[in-house]
N, C-alpha and C. Protein backbone atom coordinates (compact mmCIF):
# COMPACT_ATOMS: atom_id res chain seq x y z
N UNK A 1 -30.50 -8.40 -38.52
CA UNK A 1 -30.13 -9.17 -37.34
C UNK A 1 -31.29 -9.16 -36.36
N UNK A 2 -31.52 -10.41 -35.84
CA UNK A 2 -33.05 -10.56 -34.92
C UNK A 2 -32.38 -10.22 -33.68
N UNK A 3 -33.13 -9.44 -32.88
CA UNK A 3 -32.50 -8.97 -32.12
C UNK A 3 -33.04 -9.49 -30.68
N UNK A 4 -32.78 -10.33 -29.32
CA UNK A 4 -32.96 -11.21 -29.11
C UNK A 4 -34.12 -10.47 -27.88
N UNK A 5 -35.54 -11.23 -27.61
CA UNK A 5 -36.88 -10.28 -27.13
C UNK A 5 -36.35 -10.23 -25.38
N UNK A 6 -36.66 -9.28 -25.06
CA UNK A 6 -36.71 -8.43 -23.71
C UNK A 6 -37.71 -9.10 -22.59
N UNK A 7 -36.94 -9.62 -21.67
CA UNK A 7 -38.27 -10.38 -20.87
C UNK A 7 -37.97 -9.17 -19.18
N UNK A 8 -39.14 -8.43 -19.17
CA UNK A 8 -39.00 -8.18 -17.99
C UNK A 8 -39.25 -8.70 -16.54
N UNK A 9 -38.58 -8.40 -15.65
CA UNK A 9 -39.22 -9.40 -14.64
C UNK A 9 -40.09 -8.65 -13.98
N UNK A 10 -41.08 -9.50 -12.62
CA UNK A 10 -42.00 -8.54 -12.07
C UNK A 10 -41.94 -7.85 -10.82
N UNK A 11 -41.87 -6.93 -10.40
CA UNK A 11 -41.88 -6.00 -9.04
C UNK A 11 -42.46 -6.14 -8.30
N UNK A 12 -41.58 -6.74 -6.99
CA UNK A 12 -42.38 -6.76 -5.79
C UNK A 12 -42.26 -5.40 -5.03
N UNK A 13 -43.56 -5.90 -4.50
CA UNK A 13 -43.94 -4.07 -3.56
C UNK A 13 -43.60 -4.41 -2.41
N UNK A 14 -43.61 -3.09 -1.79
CA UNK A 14 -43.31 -3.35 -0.11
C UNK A 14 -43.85 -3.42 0.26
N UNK A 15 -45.21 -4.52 0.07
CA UNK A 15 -46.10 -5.10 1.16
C UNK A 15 -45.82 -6.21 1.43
N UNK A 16 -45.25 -7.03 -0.01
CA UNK A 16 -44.98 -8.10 -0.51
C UNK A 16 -44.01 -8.50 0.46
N UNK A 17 -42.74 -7.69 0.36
CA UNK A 17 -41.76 -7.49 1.22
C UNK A 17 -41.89 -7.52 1.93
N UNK A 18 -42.44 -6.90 2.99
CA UNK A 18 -42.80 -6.98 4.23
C UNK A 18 -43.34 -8.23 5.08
N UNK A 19 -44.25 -9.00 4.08
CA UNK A 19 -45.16 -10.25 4.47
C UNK A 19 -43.60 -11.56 4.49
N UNK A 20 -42.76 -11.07 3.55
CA UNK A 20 -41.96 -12.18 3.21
C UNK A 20 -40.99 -12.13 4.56
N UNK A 21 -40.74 -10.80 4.81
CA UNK A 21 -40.08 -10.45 5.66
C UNK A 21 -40.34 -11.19 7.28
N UNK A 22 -41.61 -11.11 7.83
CA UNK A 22 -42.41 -11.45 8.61
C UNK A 22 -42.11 -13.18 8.89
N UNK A 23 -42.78 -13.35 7.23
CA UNK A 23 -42.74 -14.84 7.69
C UNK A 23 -41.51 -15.68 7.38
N UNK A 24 -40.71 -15.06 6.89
CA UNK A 24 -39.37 -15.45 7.96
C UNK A 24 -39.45 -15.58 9.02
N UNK A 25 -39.46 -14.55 9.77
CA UNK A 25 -38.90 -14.47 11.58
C UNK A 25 -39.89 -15.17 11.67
N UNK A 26 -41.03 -15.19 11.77
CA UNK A 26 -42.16 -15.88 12.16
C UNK A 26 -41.51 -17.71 11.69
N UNK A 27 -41.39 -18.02 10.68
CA UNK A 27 -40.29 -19.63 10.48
C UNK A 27 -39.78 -19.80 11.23
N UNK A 28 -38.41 -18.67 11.54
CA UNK A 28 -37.32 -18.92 12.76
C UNK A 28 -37.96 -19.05 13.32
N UNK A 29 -38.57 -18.48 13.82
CA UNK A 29 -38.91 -18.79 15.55
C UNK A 29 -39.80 -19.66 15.75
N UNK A 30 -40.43 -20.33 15.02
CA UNK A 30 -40.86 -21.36 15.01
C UNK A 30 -40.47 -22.91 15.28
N UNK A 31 -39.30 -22.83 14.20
CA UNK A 31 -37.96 -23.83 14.08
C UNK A 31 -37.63 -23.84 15.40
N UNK A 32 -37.19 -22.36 16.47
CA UNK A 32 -36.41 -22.30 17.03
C UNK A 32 -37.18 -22.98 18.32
N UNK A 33 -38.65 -23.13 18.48
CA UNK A 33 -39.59 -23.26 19.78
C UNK A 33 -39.69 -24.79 19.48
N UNK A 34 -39.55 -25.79 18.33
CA UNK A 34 -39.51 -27.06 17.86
C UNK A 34 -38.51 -27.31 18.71
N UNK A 35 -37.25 -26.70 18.24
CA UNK A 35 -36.06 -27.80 19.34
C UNK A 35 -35.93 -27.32 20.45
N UNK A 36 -36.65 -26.39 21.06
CA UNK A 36 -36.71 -26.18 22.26
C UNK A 36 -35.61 -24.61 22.45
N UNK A 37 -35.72 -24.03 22.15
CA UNK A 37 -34.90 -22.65 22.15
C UNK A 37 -35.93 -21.37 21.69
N UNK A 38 -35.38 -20.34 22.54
CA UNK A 38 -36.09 -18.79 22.08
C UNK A 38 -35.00 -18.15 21.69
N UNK A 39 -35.24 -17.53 20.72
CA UNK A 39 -34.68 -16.34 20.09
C UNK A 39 -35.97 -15.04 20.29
N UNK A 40 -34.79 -14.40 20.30
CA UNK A 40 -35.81 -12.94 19.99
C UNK A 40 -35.99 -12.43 18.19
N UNK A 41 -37.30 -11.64 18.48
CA UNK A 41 -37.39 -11.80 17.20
C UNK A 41 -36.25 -10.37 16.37
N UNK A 42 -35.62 -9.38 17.18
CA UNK A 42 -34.99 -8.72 16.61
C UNK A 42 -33.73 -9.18 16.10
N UNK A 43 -33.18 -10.52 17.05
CA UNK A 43 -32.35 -11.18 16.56
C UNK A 43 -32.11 -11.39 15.30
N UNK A 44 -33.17 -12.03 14.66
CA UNK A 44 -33.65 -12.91 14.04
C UNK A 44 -33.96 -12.16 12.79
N UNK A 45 -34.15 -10.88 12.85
CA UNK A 45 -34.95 -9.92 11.49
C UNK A 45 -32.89 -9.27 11.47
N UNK A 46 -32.60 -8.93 12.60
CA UNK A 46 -31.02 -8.48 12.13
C UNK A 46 -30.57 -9.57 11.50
N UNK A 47 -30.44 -11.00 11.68
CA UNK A 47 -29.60 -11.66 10.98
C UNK A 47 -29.69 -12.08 9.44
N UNK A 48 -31.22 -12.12 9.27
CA UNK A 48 -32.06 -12.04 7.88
C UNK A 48 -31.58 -11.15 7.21
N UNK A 49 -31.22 -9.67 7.75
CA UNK A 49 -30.69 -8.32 7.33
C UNK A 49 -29.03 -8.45 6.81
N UNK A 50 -28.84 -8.95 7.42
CA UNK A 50 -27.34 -9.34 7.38
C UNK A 50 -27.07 -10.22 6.04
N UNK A 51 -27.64 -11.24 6.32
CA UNK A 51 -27.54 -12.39 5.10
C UNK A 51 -28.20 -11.55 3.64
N UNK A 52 -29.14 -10.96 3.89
CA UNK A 52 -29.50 -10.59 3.08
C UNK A 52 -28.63 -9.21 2.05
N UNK A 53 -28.32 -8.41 3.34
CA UNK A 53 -27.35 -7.56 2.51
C UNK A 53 -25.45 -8.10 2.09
N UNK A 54 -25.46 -9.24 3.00
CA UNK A 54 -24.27 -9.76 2.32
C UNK A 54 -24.12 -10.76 0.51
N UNK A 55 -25.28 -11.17 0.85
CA UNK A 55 -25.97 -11.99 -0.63
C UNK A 55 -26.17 -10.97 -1.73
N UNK A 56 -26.73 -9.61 -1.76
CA UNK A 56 -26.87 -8.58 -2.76
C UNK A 56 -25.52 -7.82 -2.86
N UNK A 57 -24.61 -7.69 -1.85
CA UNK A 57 -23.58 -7.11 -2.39
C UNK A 57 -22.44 -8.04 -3.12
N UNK A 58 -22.16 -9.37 -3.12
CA UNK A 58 -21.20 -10.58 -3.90
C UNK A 58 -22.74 -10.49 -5.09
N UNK A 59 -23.78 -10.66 -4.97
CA UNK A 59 -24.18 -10.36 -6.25
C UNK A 59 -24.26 -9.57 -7.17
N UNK A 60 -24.29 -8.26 -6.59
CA UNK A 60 -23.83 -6.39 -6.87
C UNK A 60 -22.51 -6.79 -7.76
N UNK A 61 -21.36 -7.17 -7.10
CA UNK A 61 -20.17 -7.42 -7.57
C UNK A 61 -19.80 -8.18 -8.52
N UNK A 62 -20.91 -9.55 -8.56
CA UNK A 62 -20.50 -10.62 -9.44
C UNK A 62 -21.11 -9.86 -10.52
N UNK A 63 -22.49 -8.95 -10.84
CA UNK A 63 -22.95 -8.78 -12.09
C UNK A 63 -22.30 -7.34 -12.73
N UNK A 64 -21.46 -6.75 -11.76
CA UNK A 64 -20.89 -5.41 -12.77
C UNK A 64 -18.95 -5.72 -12.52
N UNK A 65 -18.54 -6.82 -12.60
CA UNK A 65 -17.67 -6.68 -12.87
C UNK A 65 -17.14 -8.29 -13.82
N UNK A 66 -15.88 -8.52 -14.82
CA UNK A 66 -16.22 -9.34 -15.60
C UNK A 66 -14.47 -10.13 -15.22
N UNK A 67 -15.72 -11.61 -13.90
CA UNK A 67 -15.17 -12.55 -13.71
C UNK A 67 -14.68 -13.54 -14.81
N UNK A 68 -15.64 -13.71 -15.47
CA UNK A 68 -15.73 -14.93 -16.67
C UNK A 68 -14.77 -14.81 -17.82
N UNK A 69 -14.02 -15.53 -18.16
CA UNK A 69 -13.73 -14.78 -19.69
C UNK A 69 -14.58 -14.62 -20.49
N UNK A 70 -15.53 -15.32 -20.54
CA UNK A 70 -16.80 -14.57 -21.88
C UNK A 70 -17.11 -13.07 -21.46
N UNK A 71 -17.11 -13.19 -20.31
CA UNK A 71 -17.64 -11.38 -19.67
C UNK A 71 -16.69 -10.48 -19.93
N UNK A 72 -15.36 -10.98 -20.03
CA UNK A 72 -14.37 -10.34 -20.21
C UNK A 72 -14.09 -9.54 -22.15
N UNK A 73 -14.40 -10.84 -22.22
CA UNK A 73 -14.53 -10.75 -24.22
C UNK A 73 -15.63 -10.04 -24.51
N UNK A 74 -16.89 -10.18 -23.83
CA UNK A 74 -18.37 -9.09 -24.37
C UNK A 74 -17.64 -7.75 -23.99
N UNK A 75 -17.13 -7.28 -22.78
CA UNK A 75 -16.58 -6.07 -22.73
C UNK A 75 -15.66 -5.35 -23.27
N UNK A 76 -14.64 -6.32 -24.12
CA UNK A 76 -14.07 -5.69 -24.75
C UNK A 76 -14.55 -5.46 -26.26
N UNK A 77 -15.24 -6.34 -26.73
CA UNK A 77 -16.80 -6.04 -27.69
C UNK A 77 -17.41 -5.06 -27.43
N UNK A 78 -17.71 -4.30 -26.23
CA UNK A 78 -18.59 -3.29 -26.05
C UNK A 78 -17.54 -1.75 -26.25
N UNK A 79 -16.93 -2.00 -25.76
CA UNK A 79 -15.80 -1.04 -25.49
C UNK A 79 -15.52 -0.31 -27.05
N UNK A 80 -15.00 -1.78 -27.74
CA UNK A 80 -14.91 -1.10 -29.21
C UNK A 80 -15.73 -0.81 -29.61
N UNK A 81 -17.25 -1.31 -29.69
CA UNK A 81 -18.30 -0.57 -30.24
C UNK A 81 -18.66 0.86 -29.96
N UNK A 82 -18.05 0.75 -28.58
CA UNK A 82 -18.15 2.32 -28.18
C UNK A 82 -17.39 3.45 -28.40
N UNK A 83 -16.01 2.72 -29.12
CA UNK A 83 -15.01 3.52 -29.85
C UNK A 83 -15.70 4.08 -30.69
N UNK A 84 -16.01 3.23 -31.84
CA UNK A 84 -16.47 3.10 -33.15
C UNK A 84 -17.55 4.08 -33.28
N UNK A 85 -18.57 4.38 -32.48
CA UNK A 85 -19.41 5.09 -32.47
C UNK A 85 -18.58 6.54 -31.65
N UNK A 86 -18.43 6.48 -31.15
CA UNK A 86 -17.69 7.92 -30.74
C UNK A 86 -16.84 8.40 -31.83
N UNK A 87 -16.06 8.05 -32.07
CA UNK A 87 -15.25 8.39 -33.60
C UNK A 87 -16.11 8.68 -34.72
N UNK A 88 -17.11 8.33 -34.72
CA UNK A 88 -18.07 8.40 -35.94
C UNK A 88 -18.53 9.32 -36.24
């Protein structure tokens, strides 16, 4: 059985992060001086923070628990395999 190839993805560092981070707020507030409004920039890095940790936790959730019925059927595929080998 071919067993299907491993693609890893690549790691961003926390500089990377940081720059991305930046030029966000640095966008907002950009956007925000176009139509004529100031924000502060702590505003602006909390609400990024916010969105951002609300987006990783419904994604946290969507990938370890099994919405789908196919997700539902691989797990119970896994489950028995994991019988099968424990009994063994």
């Amino acid at each position: 059985m071919n067993e299907p190839e491993k693609t890893t993805k690549p790691e961003i560092d926390e500089r990377t992060k940081a720059i991305i981070s930046a030029a966000a707020v640095l966008i907002v507030n950009i956007v925000a001086f176009v139509f004529g409004q100031t924000i502060d920039a702590g505003v602006v890095s909390d609400g990024l923070l916010a969105i951002v940790l609300l987006v990783s936790t419904f994604w946290g959730i969507w990938k370890n628990h099994n919405f789908t019925p196919e997700a539902a059927e691989a797990q119970q595929v896994l489950d028995e395999l994991k019988a099968e080998k424990k009994s063994a």
